[in-house]
N, C-alpha and C. Protein backbone atom coordinates (compact mmCIF):
# COMPACT_ATOMS: atom_id res chain seq x y z
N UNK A 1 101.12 64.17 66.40
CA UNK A 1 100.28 63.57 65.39
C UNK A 1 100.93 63.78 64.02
N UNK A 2 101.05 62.63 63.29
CA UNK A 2 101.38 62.84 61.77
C UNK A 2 100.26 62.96 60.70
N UNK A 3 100.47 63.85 59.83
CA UNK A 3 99.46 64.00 58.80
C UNK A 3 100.36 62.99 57.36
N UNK A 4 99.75 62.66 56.93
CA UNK A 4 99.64 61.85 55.27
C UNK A 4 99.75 62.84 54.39
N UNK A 5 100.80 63.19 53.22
CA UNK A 5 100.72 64.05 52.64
C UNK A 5 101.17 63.17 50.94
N UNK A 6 100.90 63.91 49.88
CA UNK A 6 101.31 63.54 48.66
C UNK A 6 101.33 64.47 48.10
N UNK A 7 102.48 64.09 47.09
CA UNK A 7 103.20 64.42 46.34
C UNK A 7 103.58 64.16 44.81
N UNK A 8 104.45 64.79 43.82
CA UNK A 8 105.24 64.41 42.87
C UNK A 8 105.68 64.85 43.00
N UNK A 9 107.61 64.05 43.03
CA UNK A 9 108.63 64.73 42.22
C UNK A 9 109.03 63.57 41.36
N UNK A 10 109.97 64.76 40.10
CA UNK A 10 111.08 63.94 39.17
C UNK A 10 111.26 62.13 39.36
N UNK A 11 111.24 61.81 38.60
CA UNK A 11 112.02 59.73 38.81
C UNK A 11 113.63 60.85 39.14
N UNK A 12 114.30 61.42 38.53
CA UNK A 12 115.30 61.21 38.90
C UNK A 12 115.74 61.51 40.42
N UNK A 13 114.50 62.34 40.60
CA UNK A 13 115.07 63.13 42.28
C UNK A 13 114.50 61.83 42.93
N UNK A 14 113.21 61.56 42.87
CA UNK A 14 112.87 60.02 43.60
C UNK A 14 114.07 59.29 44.06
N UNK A 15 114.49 58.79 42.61
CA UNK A 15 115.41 58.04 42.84
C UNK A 15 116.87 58.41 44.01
N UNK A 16 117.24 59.28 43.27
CA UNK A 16 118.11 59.82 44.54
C UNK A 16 117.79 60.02 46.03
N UNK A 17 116.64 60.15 45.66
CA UNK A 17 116.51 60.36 47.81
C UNK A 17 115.87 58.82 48.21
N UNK A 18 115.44 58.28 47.60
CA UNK A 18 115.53 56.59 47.85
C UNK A 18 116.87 55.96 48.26
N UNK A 19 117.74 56.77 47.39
CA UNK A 19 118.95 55.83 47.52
C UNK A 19 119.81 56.43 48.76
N UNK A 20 119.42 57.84 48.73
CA UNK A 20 120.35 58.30 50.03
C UNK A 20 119.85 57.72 51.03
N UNK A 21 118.16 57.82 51.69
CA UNK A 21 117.70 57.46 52.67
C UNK A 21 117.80 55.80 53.28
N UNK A 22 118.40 54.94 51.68
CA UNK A 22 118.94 53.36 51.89
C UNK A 22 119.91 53.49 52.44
N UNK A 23 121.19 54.71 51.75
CA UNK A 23 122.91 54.53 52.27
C UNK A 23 122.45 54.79 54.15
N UNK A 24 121.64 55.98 54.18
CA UNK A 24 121.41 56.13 55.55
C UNK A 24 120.81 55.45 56.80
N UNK A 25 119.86 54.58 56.05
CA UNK A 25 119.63 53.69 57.12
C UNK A 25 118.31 53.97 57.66
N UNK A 26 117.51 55.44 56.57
CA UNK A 26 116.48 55.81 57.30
C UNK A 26 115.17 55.71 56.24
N UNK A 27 113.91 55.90 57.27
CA UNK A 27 112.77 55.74 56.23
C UNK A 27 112.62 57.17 55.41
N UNK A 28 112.14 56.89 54.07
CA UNK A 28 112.08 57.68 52.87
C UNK A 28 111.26 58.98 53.99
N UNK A 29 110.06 58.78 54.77
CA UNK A 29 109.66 59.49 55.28
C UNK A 29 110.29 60.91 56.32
N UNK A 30 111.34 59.98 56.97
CA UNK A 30 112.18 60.74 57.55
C UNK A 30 113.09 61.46 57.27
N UNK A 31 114.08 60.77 56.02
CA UNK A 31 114.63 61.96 55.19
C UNK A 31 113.37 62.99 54.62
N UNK A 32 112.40 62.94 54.28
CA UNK A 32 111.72 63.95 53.91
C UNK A 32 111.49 65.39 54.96
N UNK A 33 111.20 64.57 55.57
CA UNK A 33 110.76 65.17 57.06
C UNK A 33 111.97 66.42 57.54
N UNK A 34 113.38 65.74 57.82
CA UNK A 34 114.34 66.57 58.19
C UNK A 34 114.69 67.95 56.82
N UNK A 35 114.59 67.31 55.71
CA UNK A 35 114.40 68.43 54.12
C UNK A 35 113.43 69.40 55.13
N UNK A 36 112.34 69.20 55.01
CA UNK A 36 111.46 70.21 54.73
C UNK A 36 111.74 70.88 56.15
N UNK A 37 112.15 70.25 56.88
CA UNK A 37 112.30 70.98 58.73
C UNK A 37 113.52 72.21 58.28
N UNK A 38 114.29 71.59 57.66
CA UNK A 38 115.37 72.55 57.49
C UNK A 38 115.59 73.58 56.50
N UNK A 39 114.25 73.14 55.59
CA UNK A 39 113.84 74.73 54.69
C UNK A 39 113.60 75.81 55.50
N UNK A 40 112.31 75.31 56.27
CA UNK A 40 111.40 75.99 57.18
C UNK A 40 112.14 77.02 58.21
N UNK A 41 113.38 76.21 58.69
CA UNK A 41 114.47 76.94 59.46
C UNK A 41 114.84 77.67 58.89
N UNK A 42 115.78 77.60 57.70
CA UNK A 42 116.30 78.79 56.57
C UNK A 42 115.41 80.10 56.04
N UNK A 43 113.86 79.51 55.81
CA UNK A 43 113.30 80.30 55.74
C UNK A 43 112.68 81.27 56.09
N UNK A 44 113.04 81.04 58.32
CA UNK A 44 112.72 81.93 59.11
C UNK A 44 114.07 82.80 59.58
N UNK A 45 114.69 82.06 59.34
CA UNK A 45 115.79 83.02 59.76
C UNK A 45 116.38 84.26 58.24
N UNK A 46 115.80 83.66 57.28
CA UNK A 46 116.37 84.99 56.25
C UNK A 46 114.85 85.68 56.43
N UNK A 47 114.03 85.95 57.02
CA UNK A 47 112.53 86.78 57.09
C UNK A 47 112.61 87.69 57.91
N UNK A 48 113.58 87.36 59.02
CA UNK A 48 114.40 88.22 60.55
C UNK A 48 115.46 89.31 59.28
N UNK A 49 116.02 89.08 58.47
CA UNK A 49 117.27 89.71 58.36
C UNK A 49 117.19 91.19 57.27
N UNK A 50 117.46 92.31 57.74
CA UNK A 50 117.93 93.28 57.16
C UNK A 50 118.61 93.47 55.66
N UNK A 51 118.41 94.43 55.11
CA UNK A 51 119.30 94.49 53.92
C UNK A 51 120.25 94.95 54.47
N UNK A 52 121.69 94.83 53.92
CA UNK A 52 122.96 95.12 54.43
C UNK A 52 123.22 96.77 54.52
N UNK A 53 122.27 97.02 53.76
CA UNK A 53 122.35 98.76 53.63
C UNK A 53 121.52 99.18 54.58
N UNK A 54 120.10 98.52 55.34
CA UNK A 54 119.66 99.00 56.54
C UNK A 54 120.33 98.72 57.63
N UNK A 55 120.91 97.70 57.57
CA UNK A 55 121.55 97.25 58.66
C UNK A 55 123.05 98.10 58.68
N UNK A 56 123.54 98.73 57.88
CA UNK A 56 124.87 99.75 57.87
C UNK A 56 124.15 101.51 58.07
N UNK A 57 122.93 101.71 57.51
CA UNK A 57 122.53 103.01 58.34
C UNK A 57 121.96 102.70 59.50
N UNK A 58 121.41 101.86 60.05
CA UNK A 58 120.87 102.05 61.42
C UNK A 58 121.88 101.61 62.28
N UNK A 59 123.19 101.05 62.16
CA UNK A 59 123.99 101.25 63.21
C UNK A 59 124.44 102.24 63.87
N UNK A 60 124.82 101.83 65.70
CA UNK A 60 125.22 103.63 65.87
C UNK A 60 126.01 104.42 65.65
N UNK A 61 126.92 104.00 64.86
CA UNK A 61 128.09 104.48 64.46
C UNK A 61 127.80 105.82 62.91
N UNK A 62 127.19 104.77 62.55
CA UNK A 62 126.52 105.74 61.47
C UNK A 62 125.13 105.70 61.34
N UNK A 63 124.96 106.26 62.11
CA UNK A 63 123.23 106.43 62.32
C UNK A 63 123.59 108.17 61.47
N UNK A 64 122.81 108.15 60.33
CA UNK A 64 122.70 108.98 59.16
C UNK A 64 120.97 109.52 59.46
N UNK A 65 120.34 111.11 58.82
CA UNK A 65 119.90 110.85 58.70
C UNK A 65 119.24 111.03 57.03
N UNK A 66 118.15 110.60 56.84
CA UNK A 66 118.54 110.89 54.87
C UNK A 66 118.54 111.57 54.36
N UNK A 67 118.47 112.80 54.57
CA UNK A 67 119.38 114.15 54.51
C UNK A 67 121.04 113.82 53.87
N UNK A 68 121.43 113.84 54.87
CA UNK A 68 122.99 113.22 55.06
C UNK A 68 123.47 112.31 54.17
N UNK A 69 122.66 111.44 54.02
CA UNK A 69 123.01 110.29 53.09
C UNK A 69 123.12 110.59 52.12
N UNK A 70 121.85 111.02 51.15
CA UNK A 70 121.96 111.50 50.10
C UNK A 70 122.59 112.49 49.75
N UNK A 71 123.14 113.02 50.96
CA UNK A 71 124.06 114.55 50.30
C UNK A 71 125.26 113.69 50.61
N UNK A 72 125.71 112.93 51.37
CA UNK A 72 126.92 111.91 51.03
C UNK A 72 127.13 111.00 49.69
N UNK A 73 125.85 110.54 48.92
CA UNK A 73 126.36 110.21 47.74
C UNK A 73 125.93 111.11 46.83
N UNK A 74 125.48 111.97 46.74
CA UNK A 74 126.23 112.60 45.39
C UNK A 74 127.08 113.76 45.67
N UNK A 75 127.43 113.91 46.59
CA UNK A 75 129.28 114.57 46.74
C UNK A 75 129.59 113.93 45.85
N UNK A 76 130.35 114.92 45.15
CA UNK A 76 131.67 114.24 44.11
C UNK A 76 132.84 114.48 44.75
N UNK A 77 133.42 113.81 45.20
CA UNK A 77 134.78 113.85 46.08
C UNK A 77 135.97 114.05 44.85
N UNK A 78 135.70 113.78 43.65
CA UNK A 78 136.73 113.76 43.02
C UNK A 78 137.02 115.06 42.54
N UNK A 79 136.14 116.35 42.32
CA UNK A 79 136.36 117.81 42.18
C UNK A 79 136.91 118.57 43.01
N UNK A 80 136.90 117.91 44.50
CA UNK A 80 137.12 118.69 45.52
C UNK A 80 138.70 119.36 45.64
């Protein structure tokens, strides 16, 4: 089932996705359609993802615990 939805955007963005969805061959609707499908995708897959710093202590390699960590950064390695 399709729902009816409205909107505003910009004349200038209008215009541009009028004109792409002409070069393409497709209805204004359908370029819309694939946009917003492929936010929706992007936007579930960065909601799954870790900060790079959880995702580097909870590996098993360095599975730290924060103890450790924090006495790993403020070592001053350079006095030693």
């Amino acid at each position: 089932m399709k729902v009816k939805i409205g909107t505003q955007l910009e004349d200038e963005v209008y215009r541009d996705l009028i004109v792409a969805a002409a070069q393409e061959h497709r209805p204004l609707g359908s370029v819309i359609q694939a946009a917003v499908c492929d936010y929706l995708n992007r936007k579930k897959r960065k909601s799954g993802l870790r900060s790079g710093l959880r995702r580097f202590l909870d590996s098993p390699a360095f599975k730290l615990s924060p103890e450790q960590f924090r006495e790993t950064m403020e070592a001053d390695f350079y006095n030693q």
